[in-house]
N, C-alpha and C. Protein backbone atom coordinates (compact mmCIF):
# COMPACT_ATOMS: atom_id res chain seq x y z
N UNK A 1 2.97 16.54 19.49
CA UNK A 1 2.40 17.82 19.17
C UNK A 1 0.89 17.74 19.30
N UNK A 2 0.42 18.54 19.86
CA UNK A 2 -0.92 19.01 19.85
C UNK A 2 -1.84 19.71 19.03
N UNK A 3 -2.61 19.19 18.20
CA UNK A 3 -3.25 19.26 17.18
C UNK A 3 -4.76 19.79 17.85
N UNK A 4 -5.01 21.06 17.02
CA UNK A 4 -6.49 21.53 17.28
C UNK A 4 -7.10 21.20 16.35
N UNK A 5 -8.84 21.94 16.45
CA UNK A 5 -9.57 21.46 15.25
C UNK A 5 -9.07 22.29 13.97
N UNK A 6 -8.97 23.67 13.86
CA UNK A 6 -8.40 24.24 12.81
C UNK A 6 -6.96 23.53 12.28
N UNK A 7 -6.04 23.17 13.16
CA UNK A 7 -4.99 22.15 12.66
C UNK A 7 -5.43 21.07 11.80
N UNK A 8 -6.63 20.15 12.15
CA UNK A 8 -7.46 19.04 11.15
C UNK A 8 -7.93 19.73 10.06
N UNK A 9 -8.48 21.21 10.36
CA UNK A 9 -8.94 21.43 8.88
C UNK A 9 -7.67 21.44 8.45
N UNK A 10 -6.87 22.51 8.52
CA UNK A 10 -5.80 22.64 7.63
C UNK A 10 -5.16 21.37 7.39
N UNK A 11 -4.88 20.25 7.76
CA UNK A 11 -5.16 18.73 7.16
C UNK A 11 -5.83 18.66 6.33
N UNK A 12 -7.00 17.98 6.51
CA UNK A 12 -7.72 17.75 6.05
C UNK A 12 -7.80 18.68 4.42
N UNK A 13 -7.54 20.17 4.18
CA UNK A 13 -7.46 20.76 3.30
C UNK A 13 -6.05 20.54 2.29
N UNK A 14 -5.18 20.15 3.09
CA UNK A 14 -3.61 19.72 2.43
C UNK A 14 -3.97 18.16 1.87
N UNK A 15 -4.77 17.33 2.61
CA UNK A 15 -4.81 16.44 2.08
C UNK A 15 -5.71 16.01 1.21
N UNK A 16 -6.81 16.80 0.82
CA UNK A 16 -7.49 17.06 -0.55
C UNK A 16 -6.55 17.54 -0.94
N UNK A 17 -5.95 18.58 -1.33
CA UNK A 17 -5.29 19.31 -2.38
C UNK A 17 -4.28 20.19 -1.45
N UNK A 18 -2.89 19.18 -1.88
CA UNK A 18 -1.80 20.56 -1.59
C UNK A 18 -1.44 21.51 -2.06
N UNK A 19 -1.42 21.45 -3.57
CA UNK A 19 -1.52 22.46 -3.82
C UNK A 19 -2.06 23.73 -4.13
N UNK A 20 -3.35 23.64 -3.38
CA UNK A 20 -3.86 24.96 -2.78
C UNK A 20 -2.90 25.84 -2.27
N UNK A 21 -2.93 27.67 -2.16
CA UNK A 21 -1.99 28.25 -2.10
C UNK A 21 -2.25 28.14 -0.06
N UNK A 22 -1.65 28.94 0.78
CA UNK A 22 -2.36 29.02 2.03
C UNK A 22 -3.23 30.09 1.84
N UNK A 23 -3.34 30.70 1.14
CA UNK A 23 -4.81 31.75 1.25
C UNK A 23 -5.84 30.89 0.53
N UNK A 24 -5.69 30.21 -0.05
CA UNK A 24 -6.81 29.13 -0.22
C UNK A 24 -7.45 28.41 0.87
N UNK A 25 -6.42 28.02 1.42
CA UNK A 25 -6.59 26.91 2.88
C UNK A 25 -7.23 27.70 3.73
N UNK A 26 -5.85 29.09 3.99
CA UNK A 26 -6.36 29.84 5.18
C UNK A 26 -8.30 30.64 4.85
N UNK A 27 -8.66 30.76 3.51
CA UNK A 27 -10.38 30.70 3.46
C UNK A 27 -11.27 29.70 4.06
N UNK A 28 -10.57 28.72 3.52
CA UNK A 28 -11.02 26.98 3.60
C UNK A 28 -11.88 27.09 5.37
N UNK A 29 -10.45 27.55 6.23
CA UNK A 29 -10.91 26.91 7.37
C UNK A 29 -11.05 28.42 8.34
N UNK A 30 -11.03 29.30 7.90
CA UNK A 30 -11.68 30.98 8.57
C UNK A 30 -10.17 31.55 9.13
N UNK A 31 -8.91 31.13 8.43
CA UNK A 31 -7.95 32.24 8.67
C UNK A 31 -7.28 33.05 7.87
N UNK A 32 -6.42 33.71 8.24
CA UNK A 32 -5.86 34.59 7.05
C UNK A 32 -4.40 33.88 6.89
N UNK A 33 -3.98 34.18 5.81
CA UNK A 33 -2.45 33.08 5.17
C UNK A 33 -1.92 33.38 6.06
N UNK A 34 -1.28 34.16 6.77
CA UNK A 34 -0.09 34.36 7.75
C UNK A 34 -0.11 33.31 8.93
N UNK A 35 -1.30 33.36 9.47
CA UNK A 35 -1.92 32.46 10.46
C UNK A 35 -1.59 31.34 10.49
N UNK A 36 -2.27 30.59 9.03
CA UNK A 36 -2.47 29.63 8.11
C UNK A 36 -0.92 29.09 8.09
N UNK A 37 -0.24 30.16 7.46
CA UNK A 37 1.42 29.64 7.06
C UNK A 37 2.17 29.32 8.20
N UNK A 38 2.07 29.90 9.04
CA UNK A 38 3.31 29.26 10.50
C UNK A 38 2.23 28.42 11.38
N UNK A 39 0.85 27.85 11.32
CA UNK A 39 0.83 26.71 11.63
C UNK A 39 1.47 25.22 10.53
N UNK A 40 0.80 25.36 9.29
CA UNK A 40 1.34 24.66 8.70
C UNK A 40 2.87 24.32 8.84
N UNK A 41 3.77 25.60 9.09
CA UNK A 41 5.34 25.53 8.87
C UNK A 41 5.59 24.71 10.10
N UNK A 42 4.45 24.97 11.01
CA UNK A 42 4.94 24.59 12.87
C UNK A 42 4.66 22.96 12.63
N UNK A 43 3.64 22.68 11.41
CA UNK A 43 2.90 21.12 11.49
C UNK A 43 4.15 20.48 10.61
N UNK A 44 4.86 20.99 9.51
CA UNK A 44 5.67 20.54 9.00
C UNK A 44 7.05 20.28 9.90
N UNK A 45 7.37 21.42 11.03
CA UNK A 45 9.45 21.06 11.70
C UNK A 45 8.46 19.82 12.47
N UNK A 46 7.31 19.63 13.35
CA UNK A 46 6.76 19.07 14.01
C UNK A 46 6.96 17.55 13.14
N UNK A 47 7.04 17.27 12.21
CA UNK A 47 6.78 15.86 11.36
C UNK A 47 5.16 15.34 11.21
N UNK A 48 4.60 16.48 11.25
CA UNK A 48 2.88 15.99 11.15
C UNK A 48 2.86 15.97 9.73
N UNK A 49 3.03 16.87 8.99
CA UNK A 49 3.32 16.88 7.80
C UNK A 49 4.70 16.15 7.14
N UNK A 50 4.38 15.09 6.83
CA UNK A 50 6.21 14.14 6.70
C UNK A 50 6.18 14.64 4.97
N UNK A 51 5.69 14.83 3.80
CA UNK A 51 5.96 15.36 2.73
C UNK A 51 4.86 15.72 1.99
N UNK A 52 5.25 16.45 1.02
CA UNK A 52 3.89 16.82 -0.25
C UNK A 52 4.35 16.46 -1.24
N UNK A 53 3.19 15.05 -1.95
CA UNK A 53 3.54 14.49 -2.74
C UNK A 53 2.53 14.90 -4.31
N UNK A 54 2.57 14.05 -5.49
CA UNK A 54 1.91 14.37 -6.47
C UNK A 54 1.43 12.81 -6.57
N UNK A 55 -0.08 12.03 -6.35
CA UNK A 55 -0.41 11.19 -6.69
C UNK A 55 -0.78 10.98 -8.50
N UNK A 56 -0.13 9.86 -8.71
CA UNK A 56 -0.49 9.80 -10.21
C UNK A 56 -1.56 8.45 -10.70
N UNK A 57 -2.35 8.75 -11.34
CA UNK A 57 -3.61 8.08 -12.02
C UNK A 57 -2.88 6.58 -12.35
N UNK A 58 -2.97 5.48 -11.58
CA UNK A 58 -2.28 4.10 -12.09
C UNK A 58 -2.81 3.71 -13.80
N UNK A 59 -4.14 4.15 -14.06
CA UNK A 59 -4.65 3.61 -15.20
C UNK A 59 -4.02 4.66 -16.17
N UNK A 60 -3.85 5.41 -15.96
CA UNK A 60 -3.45 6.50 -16.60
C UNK A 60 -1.94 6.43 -17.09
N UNK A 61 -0.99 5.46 -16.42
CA UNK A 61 0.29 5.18 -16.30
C UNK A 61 0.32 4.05 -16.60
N UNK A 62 -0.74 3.11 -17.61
CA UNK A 62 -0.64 1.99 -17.31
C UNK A 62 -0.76 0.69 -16.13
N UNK A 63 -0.42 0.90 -14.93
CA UNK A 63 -0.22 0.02 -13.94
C UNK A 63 -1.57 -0.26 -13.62
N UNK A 64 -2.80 -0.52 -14.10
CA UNK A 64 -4.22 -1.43 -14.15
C UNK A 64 -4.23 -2.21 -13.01
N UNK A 65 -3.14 -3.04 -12.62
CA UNK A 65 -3.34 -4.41 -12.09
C UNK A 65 -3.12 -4.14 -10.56
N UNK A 66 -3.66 -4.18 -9.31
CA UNK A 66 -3.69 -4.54 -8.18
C UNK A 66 -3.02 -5.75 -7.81
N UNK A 67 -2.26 -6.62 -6.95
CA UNK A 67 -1.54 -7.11 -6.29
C UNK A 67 -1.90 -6.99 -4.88
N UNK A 68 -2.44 -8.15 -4.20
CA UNK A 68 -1.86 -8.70 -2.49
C UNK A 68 -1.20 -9.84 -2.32
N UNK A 69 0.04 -9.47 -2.40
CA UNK A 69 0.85 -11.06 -1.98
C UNK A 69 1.34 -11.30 -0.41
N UNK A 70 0.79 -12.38 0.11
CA UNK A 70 0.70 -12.49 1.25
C UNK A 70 2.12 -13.87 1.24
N UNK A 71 2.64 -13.34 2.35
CA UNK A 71 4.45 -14.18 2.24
C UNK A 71 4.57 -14.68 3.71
N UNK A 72 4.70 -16.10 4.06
CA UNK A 72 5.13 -16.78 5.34
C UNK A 72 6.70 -16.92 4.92
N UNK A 73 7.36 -16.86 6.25
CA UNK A 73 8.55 -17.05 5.84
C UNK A 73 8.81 -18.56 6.69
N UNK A 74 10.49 -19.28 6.78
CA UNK A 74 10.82 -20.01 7.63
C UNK A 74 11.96 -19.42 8.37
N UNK A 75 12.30 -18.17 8.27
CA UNK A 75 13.38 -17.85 9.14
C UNK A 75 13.07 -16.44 9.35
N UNK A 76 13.64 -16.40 10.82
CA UNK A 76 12.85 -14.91 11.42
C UNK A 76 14.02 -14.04 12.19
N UNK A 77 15.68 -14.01 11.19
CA UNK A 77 16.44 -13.75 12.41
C UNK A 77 17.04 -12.22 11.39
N UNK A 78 17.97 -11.51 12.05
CA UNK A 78 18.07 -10.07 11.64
C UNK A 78 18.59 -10.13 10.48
N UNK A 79 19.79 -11.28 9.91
CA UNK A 79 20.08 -11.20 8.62
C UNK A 79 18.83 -11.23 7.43
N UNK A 80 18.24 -12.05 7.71
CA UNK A 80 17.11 -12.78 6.98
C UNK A 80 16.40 -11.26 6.52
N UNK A 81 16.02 -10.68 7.35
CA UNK A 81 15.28 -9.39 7.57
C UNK A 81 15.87 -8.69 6.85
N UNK A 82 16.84 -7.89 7.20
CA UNK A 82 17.83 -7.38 6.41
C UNK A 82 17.91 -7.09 4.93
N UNK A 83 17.81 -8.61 4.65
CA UNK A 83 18.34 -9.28 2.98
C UNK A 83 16.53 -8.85 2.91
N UNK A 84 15.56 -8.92 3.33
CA UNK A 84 14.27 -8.96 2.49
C UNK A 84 13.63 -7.51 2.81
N UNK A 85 14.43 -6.85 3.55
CA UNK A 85 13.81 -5.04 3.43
C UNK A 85 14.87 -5.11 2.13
N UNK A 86 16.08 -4.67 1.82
CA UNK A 86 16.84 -5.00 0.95
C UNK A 86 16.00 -4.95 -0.53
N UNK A 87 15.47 -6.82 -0.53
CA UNK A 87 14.60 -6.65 -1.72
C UNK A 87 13.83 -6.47 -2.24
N UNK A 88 12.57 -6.00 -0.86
CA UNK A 88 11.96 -5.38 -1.45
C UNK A 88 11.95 -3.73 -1.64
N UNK A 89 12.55 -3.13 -1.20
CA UNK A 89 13.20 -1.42 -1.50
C UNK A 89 13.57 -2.05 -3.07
N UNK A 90 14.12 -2.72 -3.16
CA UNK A 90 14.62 -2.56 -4.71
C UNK A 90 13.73 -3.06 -6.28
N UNK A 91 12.38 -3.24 -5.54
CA UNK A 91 11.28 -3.42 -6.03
C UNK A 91 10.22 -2.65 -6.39
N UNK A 92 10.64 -1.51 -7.47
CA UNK A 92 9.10 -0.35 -7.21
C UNK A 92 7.91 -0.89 -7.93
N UNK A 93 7.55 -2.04 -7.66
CA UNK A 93 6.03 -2.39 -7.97
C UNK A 93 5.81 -2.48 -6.48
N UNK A 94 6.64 -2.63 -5.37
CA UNK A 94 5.98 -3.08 -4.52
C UNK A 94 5.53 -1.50 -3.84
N UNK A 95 4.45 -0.99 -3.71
CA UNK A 95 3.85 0.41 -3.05
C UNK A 95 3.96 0.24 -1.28
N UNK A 96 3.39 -0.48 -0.85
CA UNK A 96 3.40 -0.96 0.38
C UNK A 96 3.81 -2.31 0.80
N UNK A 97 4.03 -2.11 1.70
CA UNK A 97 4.84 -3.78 2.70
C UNK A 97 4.57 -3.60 4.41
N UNK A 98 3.93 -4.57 4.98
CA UNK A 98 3.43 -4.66 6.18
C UNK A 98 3.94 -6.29 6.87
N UNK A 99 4.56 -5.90 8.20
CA UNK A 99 4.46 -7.14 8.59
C UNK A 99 3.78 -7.10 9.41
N UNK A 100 2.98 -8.44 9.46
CA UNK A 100 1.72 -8.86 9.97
C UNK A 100 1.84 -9.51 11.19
N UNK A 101 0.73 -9.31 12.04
CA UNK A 101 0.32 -10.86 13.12
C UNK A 101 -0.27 -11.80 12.86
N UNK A 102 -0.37 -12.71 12.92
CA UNK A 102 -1.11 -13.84 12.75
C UNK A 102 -0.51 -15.33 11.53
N UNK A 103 -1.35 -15.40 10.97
CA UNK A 103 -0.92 -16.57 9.96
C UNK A 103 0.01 -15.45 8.75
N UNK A 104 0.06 -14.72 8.41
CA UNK A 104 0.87 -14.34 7.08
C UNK A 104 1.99 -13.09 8.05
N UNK A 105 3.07 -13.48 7.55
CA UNK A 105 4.44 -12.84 8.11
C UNK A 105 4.53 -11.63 7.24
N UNK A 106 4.16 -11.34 6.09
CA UNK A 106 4.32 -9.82 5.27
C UNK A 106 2.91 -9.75 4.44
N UNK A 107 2.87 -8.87 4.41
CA UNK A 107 1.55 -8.16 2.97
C UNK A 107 2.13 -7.43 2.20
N UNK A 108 2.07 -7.51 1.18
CA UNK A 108 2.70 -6.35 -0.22
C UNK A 108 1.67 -5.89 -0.61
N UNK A 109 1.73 -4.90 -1.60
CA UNK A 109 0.82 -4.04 -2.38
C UNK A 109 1.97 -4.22 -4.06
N UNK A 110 1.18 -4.02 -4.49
CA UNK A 110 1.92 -4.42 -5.63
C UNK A 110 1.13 -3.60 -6.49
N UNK A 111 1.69 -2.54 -7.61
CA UNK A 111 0.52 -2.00 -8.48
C UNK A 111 1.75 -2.77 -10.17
N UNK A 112 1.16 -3.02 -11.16
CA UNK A 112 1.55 -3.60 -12.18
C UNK A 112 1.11 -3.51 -13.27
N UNK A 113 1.42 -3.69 -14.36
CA UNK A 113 0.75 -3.32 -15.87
C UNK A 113 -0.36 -4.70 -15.81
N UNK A 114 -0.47 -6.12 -14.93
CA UNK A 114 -0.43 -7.13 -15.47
C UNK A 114 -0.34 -8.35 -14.66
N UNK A 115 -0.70 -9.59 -15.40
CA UNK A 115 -0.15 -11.03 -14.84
C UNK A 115 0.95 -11.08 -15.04
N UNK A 116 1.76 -11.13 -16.18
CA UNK A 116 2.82 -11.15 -16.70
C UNK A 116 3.73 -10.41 -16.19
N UNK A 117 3.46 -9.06 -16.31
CA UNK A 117 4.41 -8.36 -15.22
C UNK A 117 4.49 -8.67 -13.62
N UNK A 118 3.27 -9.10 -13.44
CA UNK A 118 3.28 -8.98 -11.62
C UNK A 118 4.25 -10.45 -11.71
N UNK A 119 4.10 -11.61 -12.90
CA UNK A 119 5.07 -13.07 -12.63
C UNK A 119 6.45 -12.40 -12.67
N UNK A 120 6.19 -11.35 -13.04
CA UNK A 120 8.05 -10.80 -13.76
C UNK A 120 8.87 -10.03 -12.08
N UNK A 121 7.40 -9.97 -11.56
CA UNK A 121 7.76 -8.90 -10.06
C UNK A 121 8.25 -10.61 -9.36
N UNK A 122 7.29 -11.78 -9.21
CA UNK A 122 7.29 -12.46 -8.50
C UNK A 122 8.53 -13.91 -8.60
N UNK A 123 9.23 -13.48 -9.84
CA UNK A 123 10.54 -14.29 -10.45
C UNK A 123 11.44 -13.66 -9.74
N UNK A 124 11.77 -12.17 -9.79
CA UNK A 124 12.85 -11.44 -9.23
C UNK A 124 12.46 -11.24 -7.61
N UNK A 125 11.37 -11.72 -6.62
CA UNK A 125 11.26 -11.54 -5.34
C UNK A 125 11.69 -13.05 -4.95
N UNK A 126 11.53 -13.86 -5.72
CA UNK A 126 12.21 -15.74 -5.13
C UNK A 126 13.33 -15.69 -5.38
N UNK A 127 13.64 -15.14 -6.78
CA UNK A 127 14.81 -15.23 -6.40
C UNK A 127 16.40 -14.44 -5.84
N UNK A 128 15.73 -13.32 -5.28
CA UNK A 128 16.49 -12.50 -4.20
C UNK A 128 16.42 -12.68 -2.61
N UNK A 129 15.37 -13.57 -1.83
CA UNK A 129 15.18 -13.71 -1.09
C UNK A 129 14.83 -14.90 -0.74
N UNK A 130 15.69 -15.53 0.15
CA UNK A 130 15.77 -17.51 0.14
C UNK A 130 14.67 -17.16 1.96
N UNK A 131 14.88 -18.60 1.95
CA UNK A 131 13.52 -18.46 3.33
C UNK A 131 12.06 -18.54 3.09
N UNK A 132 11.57 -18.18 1.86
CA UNK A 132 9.84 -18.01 1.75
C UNK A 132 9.36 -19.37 1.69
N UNK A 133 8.45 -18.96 2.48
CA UNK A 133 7.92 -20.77 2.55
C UNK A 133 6.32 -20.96 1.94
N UNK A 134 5.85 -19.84 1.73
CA UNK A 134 4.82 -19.50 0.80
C UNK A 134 4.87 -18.00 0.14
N UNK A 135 4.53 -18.21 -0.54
CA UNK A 135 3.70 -16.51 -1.92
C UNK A 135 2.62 -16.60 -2.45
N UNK A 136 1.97 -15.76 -1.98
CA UNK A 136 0.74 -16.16 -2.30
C UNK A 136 -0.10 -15.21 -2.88
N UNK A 137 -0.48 -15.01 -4.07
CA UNK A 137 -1.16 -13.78 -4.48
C UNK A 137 -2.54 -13.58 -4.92
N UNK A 138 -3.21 -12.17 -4.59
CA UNK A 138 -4.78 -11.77 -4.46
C UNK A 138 -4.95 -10.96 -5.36
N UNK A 139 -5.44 -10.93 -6.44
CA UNK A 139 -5.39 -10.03 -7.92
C UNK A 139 -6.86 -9.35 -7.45
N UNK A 140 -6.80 -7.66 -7.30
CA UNK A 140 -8.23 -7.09 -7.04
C UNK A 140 -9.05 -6.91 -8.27
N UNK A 141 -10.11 -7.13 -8.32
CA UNK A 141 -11.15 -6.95 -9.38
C UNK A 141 -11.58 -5.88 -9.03
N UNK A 142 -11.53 -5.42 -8.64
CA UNK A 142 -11.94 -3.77 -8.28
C UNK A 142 -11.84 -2.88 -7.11
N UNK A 143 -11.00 -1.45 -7.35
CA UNK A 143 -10.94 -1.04 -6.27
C UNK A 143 -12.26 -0.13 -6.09
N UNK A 144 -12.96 -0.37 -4.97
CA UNK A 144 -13.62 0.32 -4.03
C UNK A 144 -13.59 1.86 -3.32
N UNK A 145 -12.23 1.68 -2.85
CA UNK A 145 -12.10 2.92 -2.57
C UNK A 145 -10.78 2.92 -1.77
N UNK A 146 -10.12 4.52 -2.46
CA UNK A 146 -8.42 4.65 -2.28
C UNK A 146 -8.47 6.08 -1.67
N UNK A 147 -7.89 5.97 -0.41
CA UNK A 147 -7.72 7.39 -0.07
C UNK A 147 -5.91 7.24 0.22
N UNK A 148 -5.50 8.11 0.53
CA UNK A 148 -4.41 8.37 1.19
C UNK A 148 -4.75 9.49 2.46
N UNK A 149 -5.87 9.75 2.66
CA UNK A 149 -6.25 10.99 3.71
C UNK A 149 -6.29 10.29 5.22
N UNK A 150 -5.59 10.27 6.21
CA UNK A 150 -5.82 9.81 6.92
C UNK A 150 -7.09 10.55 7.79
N UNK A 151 -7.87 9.73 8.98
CA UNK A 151 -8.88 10.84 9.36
C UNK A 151 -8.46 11.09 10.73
N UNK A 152 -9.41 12.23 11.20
CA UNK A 152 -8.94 12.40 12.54
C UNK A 152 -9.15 11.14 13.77
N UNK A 153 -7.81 11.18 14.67
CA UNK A 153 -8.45 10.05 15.89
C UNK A 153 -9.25 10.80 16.82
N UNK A 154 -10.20 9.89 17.39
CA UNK A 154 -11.46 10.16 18.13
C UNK A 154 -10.71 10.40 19.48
């Protein structure tokens, strides 16, 4: 799909705040809601828009603690895989999961009340998933900066 610049605003405006009404948006970026509403509807059947979510305050919920656990494995075949999408879906500390190039085979995100809790995340990930040949974890001292907005490509 082909995305104009008024398409980025109206991004860009959903992804500050969805729940703006579209006559909010459609001000935002110089149209009127009607306009506004069947691009958005066209950006949503399109999958540009994949959902509208409600981000919630981690400190606010408790979960304080940041997590990067970086995981080499020794086996790289479809069961193996399988069994470790598996456990980690059944893990909601884990927010994100990336497999990597280079020296580390996965990245997690991990949000947690804690040490204690994140050992409590990292007892139930060894022992659901055989193969790890390291775990290795990066506790953040501070986040910097969190968007979920993606920006436009150049």
């Amino acid at each position: 799909m082909e995305l104009d610049t008024i398409d980025w605003k109206i991004l860009a405006e959903l992804q500050r705040d969805a729940s703006q009404t579209v006559q909010a948006i459609g001000d935002a970026v110089g149209l009127s809601a009607n306009p506004c509403w069947r691009r958005i509807k066209r950006m949503e059947g399109a999958g540009v828009i994949a959902r509208k979510v409600v981000l919630l305050d981690p400190e606010k919920v408790g979960l304080t603690t940041t997590v990067f656990v970086a995981i080499r494995i020794n086996r790289h075949d479809a069961q193996w895989l399988e069994g470790f999408a598996a456990a980690i879906e059944a893990l909601d500390e884990v927010t994100e999961c990336h497999r990597m190039a280079g020296d580390i085979d996965y990245m997690l995100k991990l949000r947690v009340s804690g040490i204690a809790d994140y050992d409590r995340v990292y007892q139930r990930l060894i022992a659901r998933v055989p193969g790890l040949s390291d775990v290795t974890a990066s506790f953040s001292m501070e986040e910097m900066k969190f968007t979920t907005a993606l920006p436009r490509p150049n």
